[in-house]
Each structure stands twice: as structure tokens, then as C-alpha cells.
N, C-alpha and C. Protein backbone atom coordinates (compact mmCIF):
# COMPACT_ATOMS: atom_id res chain seq x y z
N UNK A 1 -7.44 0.63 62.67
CA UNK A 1 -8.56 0.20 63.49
C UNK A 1 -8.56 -1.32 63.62
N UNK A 2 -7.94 -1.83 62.36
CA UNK A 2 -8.17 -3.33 62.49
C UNK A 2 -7.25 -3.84 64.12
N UNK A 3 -5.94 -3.50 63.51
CA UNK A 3 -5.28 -3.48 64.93
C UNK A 3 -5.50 -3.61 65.80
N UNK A 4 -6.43 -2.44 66.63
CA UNK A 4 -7.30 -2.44 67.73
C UNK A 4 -8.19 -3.17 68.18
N UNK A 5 -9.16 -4.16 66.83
CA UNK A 5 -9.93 -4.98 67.53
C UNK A 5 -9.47 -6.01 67.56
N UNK A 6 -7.91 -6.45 66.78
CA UNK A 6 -7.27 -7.52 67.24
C UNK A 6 -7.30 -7.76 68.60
N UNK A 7 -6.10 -6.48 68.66
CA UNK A 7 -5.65 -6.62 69.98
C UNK A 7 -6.55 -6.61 71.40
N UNK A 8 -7.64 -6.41 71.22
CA UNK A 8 -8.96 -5.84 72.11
C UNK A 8 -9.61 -7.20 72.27
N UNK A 9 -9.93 -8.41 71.05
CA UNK A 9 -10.06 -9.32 70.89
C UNK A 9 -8.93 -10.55 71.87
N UNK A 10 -8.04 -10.45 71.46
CA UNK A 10 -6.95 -11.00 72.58
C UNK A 10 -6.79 -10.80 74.08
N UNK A 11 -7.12 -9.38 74.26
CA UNK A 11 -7.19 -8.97 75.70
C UNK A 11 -8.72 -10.55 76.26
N UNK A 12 -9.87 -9.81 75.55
CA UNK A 12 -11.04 -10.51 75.80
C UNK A 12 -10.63 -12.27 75.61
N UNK A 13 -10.21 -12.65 74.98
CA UNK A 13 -10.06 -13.97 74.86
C UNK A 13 -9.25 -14.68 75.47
N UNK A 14 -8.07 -14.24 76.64
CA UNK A 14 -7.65 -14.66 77.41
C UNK A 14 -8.84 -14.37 79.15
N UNK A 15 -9.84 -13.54 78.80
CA UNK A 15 -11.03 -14.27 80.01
C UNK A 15 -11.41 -15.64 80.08
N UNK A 16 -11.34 -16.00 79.11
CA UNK A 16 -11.88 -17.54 79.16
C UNK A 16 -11.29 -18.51 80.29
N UNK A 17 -9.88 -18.39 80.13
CA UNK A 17 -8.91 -18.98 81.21
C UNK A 17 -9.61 -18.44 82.90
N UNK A 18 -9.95 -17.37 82.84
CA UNK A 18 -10.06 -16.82 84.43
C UNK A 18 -8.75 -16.08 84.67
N UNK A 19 -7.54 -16.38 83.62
CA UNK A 19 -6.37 -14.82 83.64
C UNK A 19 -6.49 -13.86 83.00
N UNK A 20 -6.28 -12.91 83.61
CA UNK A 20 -6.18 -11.57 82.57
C UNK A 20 -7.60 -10.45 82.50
N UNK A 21 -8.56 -10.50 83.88
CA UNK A 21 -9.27 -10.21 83.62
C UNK A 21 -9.31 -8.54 83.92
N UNK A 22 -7.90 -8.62 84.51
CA UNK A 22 -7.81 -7.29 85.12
C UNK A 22 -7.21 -6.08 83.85
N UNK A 23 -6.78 -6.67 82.86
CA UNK A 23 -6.23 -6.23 81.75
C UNK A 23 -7.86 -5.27 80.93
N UNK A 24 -8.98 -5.74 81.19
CA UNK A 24 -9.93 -5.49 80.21
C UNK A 24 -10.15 -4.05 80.48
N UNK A 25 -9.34 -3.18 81.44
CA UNK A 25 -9.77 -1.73 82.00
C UNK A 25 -9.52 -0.95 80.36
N UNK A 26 -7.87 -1.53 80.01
CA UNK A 26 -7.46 -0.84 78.83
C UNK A 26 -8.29 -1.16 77.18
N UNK A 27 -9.41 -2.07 77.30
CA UNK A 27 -9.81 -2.04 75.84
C UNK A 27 -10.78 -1.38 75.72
N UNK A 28 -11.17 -0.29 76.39
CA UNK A 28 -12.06 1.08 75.52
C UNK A 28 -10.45 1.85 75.28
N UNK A 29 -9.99 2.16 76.10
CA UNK A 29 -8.50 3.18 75.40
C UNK A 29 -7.87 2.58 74.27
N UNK A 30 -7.92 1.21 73.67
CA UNK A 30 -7.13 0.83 72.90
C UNK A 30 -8.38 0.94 71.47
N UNK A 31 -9.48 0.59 71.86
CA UNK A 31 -10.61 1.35 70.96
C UNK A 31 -10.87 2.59 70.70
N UNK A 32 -10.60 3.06 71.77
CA UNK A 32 -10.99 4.67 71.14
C UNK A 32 -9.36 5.05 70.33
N UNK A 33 -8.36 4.63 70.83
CA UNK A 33 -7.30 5.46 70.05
C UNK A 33 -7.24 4.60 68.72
N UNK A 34 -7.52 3.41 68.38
CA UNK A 34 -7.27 3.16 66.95
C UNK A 34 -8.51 3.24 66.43
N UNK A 35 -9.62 4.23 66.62
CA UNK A 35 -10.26 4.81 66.09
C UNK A 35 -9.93 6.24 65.83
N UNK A 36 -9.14 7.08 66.91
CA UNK A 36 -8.59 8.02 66.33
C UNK A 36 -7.76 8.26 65.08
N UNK A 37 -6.65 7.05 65.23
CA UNK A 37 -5.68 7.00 64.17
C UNK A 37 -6.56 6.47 62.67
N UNK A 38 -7.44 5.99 62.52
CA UNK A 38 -8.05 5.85 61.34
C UNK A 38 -8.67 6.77 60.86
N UNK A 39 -9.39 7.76 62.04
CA UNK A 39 -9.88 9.18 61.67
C UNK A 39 -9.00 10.13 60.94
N UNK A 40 -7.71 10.07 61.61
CA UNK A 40 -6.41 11.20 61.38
C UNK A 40 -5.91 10.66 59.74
N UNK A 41 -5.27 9.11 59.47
CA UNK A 41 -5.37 8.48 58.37
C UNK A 41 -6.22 8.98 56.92
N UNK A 42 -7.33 8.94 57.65
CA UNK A 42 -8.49 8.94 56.36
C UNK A 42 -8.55 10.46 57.00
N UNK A 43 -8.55 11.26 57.19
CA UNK A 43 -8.37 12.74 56.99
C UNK A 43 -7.59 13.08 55.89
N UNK A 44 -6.32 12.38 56.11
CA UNK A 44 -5.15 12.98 55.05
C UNK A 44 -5.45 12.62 53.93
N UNK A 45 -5.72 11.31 53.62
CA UNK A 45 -6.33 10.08 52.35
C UNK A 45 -7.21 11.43 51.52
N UNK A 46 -8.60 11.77 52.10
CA UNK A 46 -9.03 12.05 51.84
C UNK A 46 -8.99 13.70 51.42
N UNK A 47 -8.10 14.54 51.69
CA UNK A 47 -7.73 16.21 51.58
C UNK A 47 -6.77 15.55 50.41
N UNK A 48 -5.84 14.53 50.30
CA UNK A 48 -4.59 14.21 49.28
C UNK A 48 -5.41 14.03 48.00
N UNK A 49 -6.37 13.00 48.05
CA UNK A 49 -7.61 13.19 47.09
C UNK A 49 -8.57 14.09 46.45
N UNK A 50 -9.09 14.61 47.20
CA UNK A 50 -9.68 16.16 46.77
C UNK A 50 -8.67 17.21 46.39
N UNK A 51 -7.85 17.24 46.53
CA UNK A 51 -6.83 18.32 45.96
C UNK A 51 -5.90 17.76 44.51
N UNK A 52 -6.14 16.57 44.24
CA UNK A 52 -5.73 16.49 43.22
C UNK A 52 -6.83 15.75 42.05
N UNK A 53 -7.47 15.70 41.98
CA UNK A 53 -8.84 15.69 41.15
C UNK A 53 -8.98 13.87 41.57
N UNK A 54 -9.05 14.20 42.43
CA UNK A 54 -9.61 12.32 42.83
C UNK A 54 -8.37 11.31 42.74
N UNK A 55 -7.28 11.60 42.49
CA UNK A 55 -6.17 11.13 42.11
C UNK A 55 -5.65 10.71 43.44
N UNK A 56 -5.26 9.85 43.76
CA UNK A 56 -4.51 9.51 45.28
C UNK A 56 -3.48 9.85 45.13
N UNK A 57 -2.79 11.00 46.18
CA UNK A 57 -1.08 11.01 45.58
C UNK A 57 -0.61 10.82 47.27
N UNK A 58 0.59 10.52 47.49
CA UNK A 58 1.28 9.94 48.68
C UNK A 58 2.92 10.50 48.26
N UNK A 59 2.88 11.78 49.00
CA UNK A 59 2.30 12.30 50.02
C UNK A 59 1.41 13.07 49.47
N UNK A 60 0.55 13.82 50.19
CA UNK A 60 -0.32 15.09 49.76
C UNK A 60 0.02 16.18 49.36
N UNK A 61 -0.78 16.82 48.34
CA UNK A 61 -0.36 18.45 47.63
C UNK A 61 -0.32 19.18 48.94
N UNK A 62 -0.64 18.85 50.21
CA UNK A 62 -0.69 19.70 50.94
C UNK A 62 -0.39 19.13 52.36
N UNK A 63 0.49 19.22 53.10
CA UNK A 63 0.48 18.95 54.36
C UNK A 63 1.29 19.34 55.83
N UNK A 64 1.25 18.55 56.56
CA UNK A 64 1.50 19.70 57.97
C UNK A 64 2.85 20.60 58.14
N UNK A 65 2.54 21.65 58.25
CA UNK A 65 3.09 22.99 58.37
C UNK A 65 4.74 22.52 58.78
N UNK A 66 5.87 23.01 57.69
CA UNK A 66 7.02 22.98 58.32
C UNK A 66 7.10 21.45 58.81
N UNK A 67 6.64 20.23 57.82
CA UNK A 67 6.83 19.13 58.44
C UNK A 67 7.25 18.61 57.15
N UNK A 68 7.12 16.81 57.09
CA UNK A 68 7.81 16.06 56.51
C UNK A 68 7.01 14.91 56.35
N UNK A 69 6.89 13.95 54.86
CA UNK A 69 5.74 13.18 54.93
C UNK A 69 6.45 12.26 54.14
N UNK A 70 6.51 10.75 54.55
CA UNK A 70 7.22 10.12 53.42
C UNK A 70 6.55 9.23 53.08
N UNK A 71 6.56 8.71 51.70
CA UNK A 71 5.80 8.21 51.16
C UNK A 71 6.44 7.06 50.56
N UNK A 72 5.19 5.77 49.65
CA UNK A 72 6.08 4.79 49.20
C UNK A 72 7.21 4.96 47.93
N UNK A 73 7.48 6.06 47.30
CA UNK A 73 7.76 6.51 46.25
C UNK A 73 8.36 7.73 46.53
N UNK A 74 8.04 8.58 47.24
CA UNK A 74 9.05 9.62 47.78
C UNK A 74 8.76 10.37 49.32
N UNK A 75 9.64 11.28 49.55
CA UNK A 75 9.49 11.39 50.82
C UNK A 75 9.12 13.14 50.48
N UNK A 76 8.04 14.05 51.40
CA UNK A 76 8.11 15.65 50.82
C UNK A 76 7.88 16.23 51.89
N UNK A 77 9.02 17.73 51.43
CA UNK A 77 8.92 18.30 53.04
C UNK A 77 8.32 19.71 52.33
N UNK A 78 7.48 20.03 53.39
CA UNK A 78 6.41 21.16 53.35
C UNK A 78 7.18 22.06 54.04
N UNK A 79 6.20 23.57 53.66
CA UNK A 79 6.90 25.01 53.86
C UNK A 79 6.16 25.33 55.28
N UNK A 80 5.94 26.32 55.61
CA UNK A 80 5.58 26.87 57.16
C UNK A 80 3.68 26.82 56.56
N UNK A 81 3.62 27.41 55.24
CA UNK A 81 2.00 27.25 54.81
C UNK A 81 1.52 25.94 54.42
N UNK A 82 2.43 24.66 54.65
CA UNK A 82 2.02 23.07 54.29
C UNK A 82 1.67 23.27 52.82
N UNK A 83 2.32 23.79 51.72
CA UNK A 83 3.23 23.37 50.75
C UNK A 83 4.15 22.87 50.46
N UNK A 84 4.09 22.01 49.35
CA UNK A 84 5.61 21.46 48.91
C UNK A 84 6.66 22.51 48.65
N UNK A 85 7.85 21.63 49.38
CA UNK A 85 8.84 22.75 49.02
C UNK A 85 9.92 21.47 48.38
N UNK A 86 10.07 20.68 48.76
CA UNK A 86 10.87 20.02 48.18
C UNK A 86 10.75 18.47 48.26
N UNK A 87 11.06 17.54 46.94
CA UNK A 87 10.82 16.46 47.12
C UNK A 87 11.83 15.47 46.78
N UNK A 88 12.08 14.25 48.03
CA UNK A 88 13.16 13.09 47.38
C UNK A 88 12.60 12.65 47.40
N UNK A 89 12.95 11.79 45.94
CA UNK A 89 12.16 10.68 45.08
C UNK A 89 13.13 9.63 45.55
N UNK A 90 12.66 8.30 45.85
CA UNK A 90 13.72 6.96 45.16
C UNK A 90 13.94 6.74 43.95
N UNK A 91 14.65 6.26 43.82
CA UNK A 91 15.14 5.65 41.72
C UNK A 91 13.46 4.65 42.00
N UNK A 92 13.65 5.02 40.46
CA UNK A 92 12.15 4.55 40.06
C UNK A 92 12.65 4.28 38.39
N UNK A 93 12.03 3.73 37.59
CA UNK A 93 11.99 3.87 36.15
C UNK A 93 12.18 5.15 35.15
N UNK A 94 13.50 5.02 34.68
CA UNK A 94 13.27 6.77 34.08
C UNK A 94 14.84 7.34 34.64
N UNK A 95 14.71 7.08 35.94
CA UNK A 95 15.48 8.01 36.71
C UNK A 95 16.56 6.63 37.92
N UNK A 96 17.37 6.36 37.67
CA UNK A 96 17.79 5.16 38.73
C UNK A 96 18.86 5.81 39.95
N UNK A 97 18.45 6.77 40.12
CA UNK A 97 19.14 7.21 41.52
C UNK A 97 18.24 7.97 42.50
N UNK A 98 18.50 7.95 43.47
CA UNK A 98 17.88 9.02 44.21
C UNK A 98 18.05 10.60 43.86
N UNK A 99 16.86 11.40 43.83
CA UNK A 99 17.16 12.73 43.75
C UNK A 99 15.83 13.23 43.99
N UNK A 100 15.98 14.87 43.84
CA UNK A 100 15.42 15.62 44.69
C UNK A 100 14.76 16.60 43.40
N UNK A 101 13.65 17.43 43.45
CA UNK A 101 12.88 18.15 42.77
C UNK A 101 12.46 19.27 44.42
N UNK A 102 12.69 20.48 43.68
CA UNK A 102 12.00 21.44 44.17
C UNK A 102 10.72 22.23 43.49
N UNK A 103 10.35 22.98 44.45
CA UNK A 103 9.39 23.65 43.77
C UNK A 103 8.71 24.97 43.74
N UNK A 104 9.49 25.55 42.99
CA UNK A 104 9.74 27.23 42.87
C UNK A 104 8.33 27.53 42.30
N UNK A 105 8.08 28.74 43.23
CA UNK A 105 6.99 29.25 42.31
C UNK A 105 5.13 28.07 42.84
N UNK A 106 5.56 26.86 43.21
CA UNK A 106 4.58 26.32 43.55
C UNK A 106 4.39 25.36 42.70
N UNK A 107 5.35 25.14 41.63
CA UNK A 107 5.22 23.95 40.36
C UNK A 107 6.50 23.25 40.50
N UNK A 108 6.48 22.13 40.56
CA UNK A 108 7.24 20.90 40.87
C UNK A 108 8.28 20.77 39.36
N UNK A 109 10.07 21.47 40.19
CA UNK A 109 10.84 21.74 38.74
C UNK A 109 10.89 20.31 38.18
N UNK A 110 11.15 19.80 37.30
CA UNK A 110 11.49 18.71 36.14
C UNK A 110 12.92 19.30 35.29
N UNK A 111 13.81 18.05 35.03
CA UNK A 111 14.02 17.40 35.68
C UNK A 111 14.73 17.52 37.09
N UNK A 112 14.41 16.52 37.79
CA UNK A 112 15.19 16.43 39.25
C UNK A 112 16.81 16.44 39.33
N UNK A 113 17.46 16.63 40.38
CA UNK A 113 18.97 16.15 40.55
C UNK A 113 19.06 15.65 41.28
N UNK A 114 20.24 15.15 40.96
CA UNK A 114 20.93 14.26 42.23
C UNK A 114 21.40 14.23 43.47
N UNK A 115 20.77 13.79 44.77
CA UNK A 115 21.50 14.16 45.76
C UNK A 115 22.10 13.17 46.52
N UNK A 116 22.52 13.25 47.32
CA UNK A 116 23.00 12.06 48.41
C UNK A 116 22.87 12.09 50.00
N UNK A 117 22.10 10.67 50.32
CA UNK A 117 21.85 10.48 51.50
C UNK A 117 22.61 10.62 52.48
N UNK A 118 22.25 11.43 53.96
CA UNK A 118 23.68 11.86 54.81
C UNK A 118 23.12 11.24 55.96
N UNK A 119 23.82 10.61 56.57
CA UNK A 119 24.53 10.18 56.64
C UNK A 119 24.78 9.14 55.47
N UNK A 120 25.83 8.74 54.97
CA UNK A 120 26.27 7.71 53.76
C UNK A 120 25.78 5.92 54.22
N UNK A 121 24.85 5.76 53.45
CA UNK A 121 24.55 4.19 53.90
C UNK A 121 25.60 3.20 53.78
């Protein structure tokens, strides 16, 4: 949202000149959509939170169907019911490679293995 009133702000602040006045049609559309995207944002924030006892986790115990959510710490791809089905982690402390955890049964296996990024960086 901040975004939006930047940029909405800039539109408006080049009136001053007497250019650009024809530009001001687009700052309700540029308001209303980065009000959407903060809605959609804090939707997820907030279901990722309640499902894990107030705990913020990134990505969520739960999310969109047969999709893919990546996060600062790992990336998780969900089943057709937006369960985890499988997760790549980055090397982190503990663990210094990339690898992957599935999750049979609905519980996240320990420990992870190793996989490798394809195409090869």
C-alpha cells in the first residue's frame, strides 16, 4: 500500500508544474489495487499465523492449491488440498546445503536430503 501512495503522490505532485494533469485518471486504480494487494498479503500473514499458534511461519501450514510459495528461508510446494507436500530449504545453520524435506503422512520428515538445483547454477 505504501507503494501506491508513493506513486499516487508523484502522479499528484507533478500538477504543480501544469504537466501531467492528464495522468491523475489512473490514481484511484493505482489506489484501489495496492489496497488489494495488502488485503491478499495480510490474508495469508494472517491464516500462516492462526494455524500455527501465533507463530509467523513463511511460507504457510497451508496454501494455494497445487501451488508454490517461497519464502525467505525456504521455498514449499502444496498438494491439490493446499498442504505441504514438500519443502526446499536453503543451507542455514545445522545443515550447509540445500535440501529438501517431505511430508508423509502430513508431518514434516527430519532429517532432510540433499538435492540439486536444475537447471545447475
Amino acid at each position: 500500500m505504501t507503494g501506491a501512495l508513493v506513486l499516487s503522490g508523484g502522479l499528484l505532485a507533478d500538477d504543480v508544474t501544469g504537466i501531467g494533469v492528464a495522468d491523475d485518471v489512473v490514481i484511484p486504480f493505482i489506489l484501489v489495487g495496492g489496497a488489494l494487494a495488502a488485503a491478499v498479503v495480510s490474508g495469508w500473514n494472517a491464516l500462516s499465523e492462526s494455524e500455527s499458534g501465533g507463530k509467523k511461519t513463511v511460507p504457510g501450514s497451508t496454501g494455494p492449491p497445487g501451488g508454490y510459495v517461497e519464502g525467505p528461508r525456504r521455498g514449499r510446494e502444496y498438494g491439490p488440498d493446499g498442504k505441504p507436500v514438500r519443502d526446499y530449504d536453503k543451507p542455514h545453520q545445522g545443515y550447509d546445503r540445500p535440501h529438501v524435506h517431505e511430508w508423509p503422512g502430513g508431518k514434516r520428515e527430519h532429517p532432510g536430503r540433499d538435492y540439486s538445483p536444475w537447471p545447475p547454477e
